[in-house]
Protein backbone atom coordinates (compact mmCIF):
# COMPACT_ATOMS: atom_id res chain seq x y z
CA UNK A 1 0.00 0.00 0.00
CA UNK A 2 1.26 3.86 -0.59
CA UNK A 3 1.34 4.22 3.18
CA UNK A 4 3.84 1.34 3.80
CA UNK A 5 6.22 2.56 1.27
CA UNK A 6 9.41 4.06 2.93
CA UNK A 7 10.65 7.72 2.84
CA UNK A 8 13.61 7.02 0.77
CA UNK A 9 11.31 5.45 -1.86
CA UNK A 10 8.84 8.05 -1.70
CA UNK A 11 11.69 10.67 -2.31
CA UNK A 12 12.65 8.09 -5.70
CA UNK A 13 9.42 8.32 -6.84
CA UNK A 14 8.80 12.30 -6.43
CA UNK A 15 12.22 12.15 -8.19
CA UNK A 16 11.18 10.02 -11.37
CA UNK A 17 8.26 12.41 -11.41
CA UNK A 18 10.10 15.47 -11.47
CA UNK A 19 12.79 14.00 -13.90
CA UNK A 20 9.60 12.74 -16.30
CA UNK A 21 8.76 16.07 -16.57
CA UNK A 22 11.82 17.80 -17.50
CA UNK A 23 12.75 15.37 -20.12
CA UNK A 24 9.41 15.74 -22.06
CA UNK A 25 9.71 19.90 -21.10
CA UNK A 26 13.04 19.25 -22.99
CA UNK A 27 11.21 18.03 -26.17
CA UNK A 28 7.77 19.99 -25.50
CA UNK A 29 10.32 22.99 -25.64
CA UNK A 30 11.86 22.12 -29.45
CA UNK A 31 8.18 21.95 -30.67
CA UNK A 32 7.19 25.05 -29.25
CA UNK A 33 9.79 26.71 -30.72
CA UNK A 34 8.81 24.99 -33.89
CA UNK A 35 5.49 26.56 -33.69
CA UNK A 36 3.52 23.24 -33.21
CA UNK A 37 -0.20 22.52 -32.09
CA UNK A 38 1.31 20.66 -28.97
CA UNK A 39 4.05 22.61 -27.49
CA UNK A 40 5.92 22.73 -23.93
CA UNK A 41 2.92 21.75 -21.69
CA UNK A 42 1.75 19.46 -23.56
CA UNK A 43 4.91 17.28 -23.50
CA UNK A 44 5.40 17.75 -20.13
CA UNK A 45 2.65 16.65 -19.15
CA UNK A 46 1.91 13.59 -21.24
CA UNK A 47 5.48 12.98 -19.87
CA UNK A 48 4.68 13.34 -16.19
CA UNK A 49 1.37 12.05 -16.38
CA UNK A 50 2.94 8.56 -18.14
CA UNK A 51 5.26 8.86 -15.43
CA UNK A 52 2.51 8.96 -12.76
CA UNK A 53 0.25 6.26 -14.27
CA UNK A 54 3.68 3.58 -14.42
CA UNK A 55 4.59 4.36 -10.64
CA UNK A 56 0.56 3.97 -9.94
CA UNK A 57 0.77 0.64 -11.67
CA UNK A 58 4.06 -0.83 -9.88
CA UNK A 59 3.48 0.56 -6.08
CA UNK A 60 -0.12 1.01 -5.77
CA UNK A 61 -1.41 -1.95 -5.35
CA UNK A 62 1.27 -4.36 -4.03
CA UNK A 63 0.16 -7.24 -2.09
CA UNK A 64 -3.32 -6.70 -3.79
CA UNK A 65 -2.66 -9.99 -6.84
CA UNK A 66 -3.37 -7.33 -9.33
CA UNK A 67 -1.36 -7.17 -12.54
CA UNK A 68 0.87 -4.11 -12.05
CA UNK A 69 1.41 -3.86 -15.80
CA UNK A 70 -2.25 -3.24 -16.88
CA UNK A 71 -2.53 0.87 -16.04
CA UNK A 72 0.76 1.25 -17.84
CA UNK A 73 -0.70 -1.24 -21.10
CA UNK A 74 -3.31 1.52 -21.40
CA UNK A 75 -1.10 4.45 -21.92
CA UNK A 76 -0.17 3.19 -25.20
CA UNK A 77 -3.83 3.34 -26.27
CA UNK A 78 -4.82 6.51 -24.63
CA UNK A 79 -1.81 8.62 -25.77
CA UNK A 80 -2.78 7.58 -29.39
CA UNK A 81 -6.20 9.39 -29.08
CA UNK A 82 -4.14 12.75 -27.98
CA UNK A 83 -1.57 12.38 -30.61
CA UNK A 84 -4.70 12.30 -33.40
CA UNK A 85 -5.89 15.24 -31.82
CA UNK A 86 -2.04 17.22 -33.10
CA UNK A 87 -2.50 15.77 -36.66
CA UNK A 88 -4.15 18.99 -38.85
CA UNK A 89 -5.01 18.41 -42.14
CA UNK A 90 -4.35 21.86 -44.38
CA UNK A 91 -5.14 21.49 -48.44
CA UNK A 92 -3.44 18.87 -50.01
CA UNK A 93 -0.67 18.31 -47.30
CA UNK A 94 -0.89 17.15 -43.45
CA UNK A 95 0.65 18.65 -40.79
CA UNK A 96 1.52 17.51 -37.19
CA UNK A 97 2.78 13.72 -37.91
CA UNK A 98 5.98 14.36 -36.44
CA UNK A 99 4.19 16.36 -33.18
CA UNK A 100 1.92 13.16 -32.52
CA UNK A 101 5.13 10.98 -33.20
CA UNK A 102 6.90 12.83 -30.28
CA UNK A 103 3.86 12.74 -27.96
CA UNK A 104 4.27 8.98 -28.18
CA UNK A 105 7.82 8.70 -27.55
CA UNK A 106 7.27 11.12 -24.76
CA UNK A 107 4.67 9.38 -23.48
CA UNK A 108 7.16 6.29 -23.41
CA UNK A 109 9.97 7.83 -21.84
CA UNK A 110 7.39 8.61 -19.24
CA UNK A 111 6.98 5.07 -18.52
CA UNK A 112 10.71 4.22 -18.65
CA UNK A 113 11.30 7.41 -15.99
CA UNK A 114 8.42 5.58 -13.91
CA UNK A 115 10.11 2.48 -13.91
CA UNK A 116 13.10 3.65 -12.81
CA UNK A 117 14.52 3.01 -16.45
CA UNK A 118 16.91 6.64 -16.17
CA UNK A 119 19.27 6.17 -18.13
CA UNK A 120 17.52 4.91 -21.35
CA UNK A 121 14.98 7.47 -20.61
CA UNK A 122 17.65 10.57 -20.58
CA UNK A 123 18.82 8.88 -23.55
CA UNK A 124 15.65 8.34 -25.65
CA UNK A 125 15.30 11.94 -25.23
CA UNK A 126 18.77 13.20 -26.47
CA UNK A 127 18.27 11.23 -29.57
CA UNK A 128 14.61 12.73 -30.23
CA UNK A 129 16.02 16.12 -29.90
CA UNK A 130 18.71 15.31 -32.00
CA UNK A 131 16.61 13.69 -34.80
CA UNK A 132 14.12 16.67 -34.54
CA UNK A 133 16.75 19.70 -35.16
CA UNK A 134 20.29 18.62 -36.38
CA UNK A 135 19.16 15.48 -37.82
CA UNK A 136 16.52 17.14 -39.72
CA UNK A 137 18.92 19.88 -41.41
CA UNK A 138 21.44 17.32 -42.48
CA UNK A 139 18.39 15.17 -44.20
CA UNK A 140 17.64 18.75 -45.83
CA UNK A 141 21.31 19.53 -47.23
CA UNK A 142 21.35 15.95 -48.55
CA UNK A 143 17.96 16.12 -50.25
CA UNK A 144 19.46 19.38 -51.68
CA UNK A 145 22.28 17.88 -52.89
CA UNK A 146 21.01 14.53 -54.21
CA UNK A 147 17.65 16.07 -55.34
CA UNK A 148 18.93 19.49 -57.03
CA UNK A 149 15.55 20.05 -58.71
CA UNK A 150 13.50 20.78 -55.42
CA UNK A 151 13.62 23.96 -53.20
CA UNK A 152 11.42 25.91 -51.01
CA UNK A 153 9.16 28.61 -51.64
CA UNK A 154 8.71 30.88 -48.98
CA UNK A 155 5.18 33.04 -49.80
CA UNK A 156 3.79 35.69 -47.44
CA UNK A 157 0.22 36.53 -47.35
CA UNK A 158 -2.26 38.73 -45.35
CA UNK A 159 -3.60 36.65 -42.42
CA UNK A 160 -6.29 34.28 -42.86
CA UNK A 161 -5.90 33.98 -46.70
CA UNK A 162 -5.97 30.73 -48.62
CA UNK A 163 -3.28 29.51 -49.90
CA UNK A 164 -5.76 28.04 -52.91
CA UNK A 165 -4.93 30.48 -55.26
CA UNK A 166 -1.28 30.07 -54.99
CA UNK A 167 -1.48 25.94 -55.31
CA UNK A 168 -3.13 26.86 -58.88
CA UNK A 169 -1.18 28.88 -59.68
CA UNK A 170 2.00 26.62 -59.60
CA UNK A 171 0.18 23.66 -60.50
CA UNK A 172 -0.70 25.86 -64.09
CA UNK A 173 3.57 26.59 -63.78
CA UNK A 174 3.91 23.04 -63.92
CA UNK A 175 5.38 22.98 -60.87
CA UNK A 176 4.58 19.89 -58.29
CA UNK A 177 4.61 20.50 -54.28
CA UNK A 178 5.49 18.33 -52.70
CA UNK A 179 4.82 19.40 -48.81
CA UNK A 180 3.22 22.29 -47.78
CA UNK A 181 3.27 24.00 -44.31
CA UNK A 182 1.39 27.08 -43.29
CA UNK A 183 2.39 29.09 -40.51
CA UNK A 184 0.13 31.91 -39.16
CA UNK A 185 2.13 35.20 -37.22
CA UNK A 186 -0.34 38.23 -35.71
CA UNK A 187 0.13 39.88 -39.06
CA UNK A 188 0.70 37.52 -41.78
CA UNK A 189 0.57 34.03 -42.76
CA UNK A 190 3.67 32.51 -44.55
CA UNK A 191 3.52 29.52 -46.34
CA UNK A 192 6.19 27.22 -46.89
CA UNK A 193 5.97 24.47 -49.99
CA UNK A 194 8.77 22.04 -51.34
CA UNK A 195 8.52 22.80 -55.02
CA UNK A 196 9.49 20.31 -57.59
CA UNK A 197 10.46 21.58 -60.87
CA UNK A 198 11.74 19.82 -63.98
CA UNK A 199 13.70 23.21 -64.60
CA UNK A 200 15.06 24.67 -62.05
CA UNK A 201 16.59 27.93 -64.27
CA UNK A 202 12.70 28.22 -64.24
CA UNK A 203 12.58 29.22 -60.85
CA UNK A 204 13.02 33.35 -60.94
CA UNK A 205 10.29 32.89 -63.59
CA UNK A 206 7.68 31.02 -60.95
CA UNK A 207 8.61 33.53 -58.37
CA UNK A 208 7.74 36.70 -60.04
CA UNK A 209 4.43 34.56 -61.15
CA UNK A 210 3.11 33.96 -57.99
CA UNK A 211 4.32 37.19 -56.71
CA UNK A 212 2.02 38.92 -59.08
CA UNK A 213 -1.14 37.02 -57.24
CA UNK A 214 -3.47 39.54 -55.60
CA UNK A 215 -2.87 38.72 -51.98
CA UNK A 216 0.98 37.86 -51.72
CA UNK A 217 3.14 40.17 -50.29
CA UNK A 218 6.20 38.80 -50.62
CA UNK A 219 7.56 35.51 -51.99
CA UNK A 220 11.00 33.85 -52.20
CA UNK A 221 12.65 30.71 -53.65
CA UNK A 222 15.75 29.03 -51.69
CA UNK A 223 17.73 26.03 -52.87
């Protein structure tokens, strides 16, 4: 029973709690930055609430027969529910795969703080923080390099505007996108789309297209 459990264990388990919680603060705080749906709370608290359930699960109920590992079984299904909740769809493209993706890793980490699993916990975290940033601009300069026909095209609009009329208008270019994010400031919404083209000397020629739409202020192509 929680009563019978000693001070120095209590201590350990108000320590897994607080270390659950800074390791998916750690993550929650990359995604905030990243302007996501499900940002520093969020991951925290999936993180300590994981945490929480697995301790529940192992100290709870001891002497009682029941299975310890059921509570902690269900955190796998609940934290899927939460993770469909970060997944937007916008157009022709989806957004928030990789948020829900880190939820659920968060969400395990929890349970390996809970179990007293540190050190794969601490590491499990350093290696989603290092596939979310520096991972992710290496995969870029390689796709640059190995796909020379895409780029981005960074186009800012007035807030709230569709980004409708700019899909047609590359898709008349003959221009395919391939991912498209949207990104919505107090003043302005910028859009960011991976552009295929078959030409890519063609690209000055797309931008000053689709900087001649009604509503964009600005637009710019980077390799």
């Amino acid at each position: 029973m929680p009563s019978e459990l000693t001070v120095n264990l209590q201590v350990e388990l108000a320590l897994r709690l607080l270390l659950g919680l800074v390791l998916g603060a750690a993550i929650g705080l990359e995604r905030e930055l990243d302007r996501q749906p499900a940002g520093f709370r969020t991951h925290s608290l999936v993180a300590l609430g994981a945490c929480l359930f697995t301790i529940v699960s192992g100290y709870a109920f001891l002497g009682s027969g029941a299975d310890p590992t059921r509570i902690a079984a269900q955190i796998v299904t609940g934290i899927a529910f939460l993770g469909a909740g970060a997944i937007i769809r916008q157009g022709r493209s989806i957004r928030g795969l990789t948020t829900a993706a880190t939820l659920w890793v968060v969400a395990a980490i929890g349970m390996a703080t809970g179990a007293g699993y540190y050190s794969a916990a601490v590491l499990a975290t350093v290696i989603v923080l290092v596939s979310l940033w520096p991972l992710r601009l290496v995969t870029y300069r390689l796709l640059v390099r190995f796909r020379p026909e895409e780029g981005r095209l960074l186009v800012t609009l007035p807030p709230a505007t569709a980004a409708a009329p700019l899909l047609e208008e590359l898709e008349r270019f003959g221009a395919r996108v391939d991912t498209l994010e949207i990104e919505d400031a107090q003043n302005e919404r910028v859009v960011v789309a991976t552009v295929h083209l078959e030409d890519r000397a063609r690209a000055g020629e797309m931008v000053e297209r689709v900087s001649d739409l009604d509503e964009v202020r600005r637009a710019e192509w980077t390799a």
